[in-house]
Protein backbone atom coordinates (compact mmCIF):
# COMPACT_ATOMS: atom_id res chain seq x y z
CA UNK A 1 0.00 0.00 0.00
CA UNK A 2 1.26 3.57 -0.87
CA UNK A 3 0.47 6.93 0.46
CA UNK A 4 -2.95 8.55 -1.25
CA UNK A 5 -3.62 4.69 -2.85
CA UNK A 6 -7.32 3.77 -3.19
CA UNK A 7 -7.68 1.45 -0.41
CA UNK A 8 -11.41 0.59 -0.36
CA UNK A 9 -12.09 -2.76 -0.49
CA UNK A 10 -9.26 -4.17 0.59
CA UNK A 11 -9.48 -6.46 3.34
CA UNK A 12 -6.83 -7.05 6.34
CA UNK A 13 -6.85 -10.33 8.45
CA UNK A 14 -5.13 -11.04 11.18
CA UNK A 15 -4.40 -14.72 12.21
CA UNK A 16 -4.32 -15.36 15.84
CA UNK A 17 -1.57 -15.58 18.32
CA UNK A 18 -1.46 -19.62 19.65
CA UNK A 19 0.72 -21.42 22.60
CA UNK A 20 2.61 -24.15 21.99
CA UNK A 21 3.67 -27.22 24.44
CA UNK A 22 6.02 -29.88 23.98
CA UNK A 23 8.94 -31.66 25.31
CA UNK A 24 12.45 -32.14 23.75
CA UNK A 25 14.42 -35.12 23.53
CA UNK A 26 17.88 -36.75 22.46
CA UNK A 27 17.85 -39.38 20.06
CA UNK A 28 17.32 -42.08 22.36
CA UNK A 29 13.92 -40.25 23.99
CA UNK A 30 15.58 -39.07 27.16
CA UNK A 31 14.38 -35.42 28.29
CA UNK A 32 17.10 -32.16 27.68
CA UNK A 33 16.93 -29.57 29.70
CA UNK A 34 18.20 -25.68 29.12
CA UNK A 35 17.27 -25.68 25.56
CA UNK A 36 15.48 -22.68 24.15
CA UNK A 37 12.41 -23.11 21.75
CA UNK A 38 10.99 -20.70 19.62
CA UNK A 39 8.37 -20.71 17.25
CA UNK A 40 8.21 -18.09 14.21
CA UNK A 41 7.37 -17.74 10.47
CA UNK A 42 9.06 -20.11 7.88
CA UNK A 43 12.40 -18.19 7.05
CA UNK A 44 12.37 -15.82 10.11
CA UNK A 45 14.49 -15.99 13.00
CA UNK A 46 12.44 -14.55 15.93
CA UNK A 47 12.07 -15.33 19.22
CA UNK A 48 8.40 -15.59 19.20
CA UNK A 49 7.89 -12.60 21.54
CA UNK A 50 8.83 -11.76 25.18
CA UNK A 51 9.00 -14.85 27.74
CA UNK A 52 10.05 -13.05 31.24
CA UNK A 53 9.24 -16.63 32.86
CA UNK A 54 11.24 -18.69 30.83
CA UNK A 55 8.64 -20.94 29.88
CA UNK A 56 10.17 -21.27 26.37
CA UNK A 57 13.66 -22.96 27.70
CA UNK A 58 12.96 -26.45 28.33
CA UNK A 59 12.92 -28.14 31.99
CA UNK A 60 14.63 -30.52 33.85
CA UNK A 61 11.59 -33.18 32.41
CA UNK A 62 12.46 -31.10 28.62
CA UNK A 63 9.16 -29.43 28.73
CA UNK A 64 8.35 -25.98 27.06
CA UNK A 65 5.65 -23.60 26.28
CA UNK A 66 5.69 -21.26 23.90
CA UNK A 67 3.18 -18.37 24.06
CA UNK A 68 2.41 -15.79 21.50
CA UNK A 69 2.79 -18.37 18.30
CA UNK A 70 2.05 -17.42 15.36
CA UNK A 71 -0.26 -19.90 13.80
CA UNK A 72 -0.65 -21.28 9.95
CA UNK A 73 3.13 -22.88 8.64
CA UNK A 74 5.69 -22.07 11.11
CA UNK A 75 8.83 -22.85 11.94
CA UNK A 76 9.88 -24.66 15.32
CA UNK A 77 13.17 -24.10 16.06
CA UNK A 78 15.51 -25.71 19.37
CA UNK A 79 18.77 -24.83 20.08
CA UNK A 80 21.12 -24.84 23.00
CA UNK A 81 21.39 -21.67 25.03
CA UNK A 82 24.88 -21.43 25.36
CA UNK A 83 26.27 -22.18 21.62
CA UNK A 84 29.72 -23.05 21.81
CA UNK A 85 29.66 -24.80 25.10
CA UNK A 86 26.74 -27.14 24.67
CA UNK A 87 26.91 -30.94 23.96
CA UNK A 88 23.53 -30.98 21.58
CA UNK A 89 23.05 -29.17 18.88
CA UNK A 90 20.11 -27.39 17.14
CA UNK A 91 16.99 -28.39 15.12
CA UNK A 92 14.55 -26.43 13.35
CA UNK A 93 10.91 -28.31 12.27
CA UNK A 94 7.83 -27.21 10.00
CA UNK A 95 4.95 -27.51 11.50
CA UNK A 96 1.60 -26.47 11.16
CA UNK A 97 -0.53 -24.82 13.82
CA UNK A 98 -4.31 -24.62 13.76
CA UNK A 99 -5.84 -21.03 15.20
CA UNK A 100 -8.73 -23.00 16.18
CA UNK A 101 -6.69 -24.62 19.47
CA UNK A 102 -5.51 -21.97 21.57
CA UNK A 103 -3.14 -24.83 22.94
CA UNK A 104 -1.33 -26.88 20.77
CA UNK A 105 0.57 -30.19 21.90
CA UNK A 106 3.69 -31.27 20.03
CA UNK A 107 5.20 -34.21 19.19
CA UNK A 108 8.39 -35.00 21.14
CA UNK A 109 11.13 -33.07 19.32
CA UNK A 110 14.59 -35.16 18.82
CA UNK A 111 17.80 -32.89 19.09
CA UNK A 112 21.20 -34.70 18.23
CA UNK A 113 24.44 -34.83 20.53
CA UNK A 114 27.35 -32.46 19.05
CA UNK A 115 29.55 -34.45 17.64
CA UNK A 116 32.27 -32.19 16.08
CA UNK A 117 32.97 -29.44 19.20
CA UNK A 118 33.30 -25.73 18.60
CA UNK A 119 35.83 -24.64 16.31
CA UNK A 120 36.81 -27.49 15.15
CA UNK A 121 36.37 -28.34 11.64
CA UNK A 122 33.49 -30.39 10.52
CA UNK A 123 33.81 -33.31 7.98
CA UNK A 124 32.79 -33.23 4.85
CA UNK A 125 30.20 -35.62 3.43
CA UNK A 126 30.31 -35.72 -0.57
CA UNK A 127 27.48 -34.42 -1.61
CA UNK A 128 25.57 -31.24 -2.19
CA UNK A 129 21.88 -31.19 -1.46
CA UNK A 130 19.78 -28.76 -4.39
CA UNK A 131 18.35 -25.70 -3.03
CA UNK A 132 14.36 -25.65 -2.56
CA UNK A 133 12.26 -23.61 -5.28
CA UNK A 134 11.53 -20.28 -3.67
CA UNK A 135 8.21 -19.92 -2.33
CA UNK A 136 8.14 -24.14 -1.74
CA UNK A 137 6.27 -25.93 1.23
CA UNK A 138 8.74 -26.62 3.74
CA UNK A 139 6.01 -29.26 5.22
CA UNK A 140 6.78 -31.52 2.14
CA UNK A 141 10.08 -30.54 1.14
CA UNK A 142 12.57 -33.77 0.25
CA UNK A 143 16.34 -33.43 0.10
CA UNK A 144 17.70 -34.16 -3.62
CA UNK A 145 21.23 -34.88 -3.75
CA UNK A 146 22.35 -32.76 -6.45
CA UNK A 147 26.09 -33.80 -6.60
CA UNK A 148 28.16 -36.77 -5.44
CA UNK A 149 31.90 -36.30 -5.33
CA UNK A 150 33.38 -39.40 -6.73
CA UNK A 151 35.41 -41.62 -4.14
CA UNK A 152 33.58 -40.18 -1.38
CA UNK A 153 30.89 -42.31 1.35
CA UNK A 154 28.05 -41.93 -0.33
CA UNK A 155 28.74 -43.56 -3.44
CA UNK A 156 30.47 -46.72 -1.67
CA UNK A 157 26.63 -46.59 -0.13
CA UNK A 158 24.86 -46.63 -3.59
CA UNK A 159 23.71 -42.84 -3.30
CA UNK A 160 23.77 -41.17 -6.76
CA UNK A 161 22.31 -37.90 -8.19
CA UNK A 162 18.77 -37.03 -7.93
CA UNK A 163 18.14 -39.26 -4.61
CA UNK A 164 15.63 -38.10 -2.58
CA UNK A 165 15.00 -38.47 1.02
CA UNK A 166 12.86 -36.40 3.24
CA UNK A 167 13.91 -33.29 4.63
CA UNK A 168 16.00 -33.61 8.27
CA UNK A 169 16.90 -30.93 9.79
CA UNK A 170 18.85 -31.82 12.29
CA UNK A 171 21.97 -30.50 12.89
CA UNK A 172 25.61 -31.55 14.10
């Protein structure tokens, strides 16, 4: 909209504001606690709004709450409050959140051990994963393996060009 623009007719609606629950979890299901959870629009990096309490940095049982969501496709995202220090890592999740709950109830949310420590360098894996279309659902997105570097794991493991697998974003 611009300054002196014909606006009539044009509608604005807001979506509501939701709170999200959940607990986090390593990969074998045991609770973490300390790790902060926000919740924001796909491709934005927020922190879901203020949390005086806390509420959205998990518990000693790796429970959270998130208040102040934003609902429709969002983006969960869990990492460790102290970066370089911590022995997980971080995760970030589509999801999709109704306005019609007020409260919504996550699935557990799986966060992998570290297992390169900061600063030192990571390994490389052979491949190079293609870049989603712009504007693409990142509820159905699939990794495609755009490049394999000959002599490296992957192809030893029969992974070639174009395979697909569905999007994990779960960091190391």
């Amino acid at each position: 909209m611009a300054a002196g623009k014909d606006t009539s007719g044009v509608r604005i609606e807001l979506a509501p504001k939701v709170s999200v629950r959940g607990t986090v979890v390593d990969t074998d299901g045991k609770p973490i606690a300390g790790m902060q959870v926000y919740v924001s629009a796909p491709g934005v990096w927020s922190s879901s709004g203020d949390d005086e309490d806390k509420r959205n940095v998990t518990d000693e049982q790796g429970r959270y709450e998130v208040s102040n969501a934003p609902s429709g496709k969002v983006q969960v995202n869990v990492y460790p409050r102290s970066w370089g220090s911590d022995e997980f890592s971080w995760t970030s999740m589509p999801v999709m959140l109704s306005s019609d709950a007020s409260m919504t109830e996550l699935a557990p949310i799986k966060v992998a051990r570290r297992r390169v420590k900061e600063g030192d360098k990571s390994g490389e894996l052979g491949i190079k994963v293609k870049e989603p279309e712009p504007g693409a659902d990142p509820l159905t997105r699939q990794l495609v393996v755009a490049y394999v570097r000959p002599g490296s794991p992957p192809p030893r493991r029969g992974c070639r060009s174009a395979t697909r697998s569905p999007a994990s974003t779960g960091r190391t």
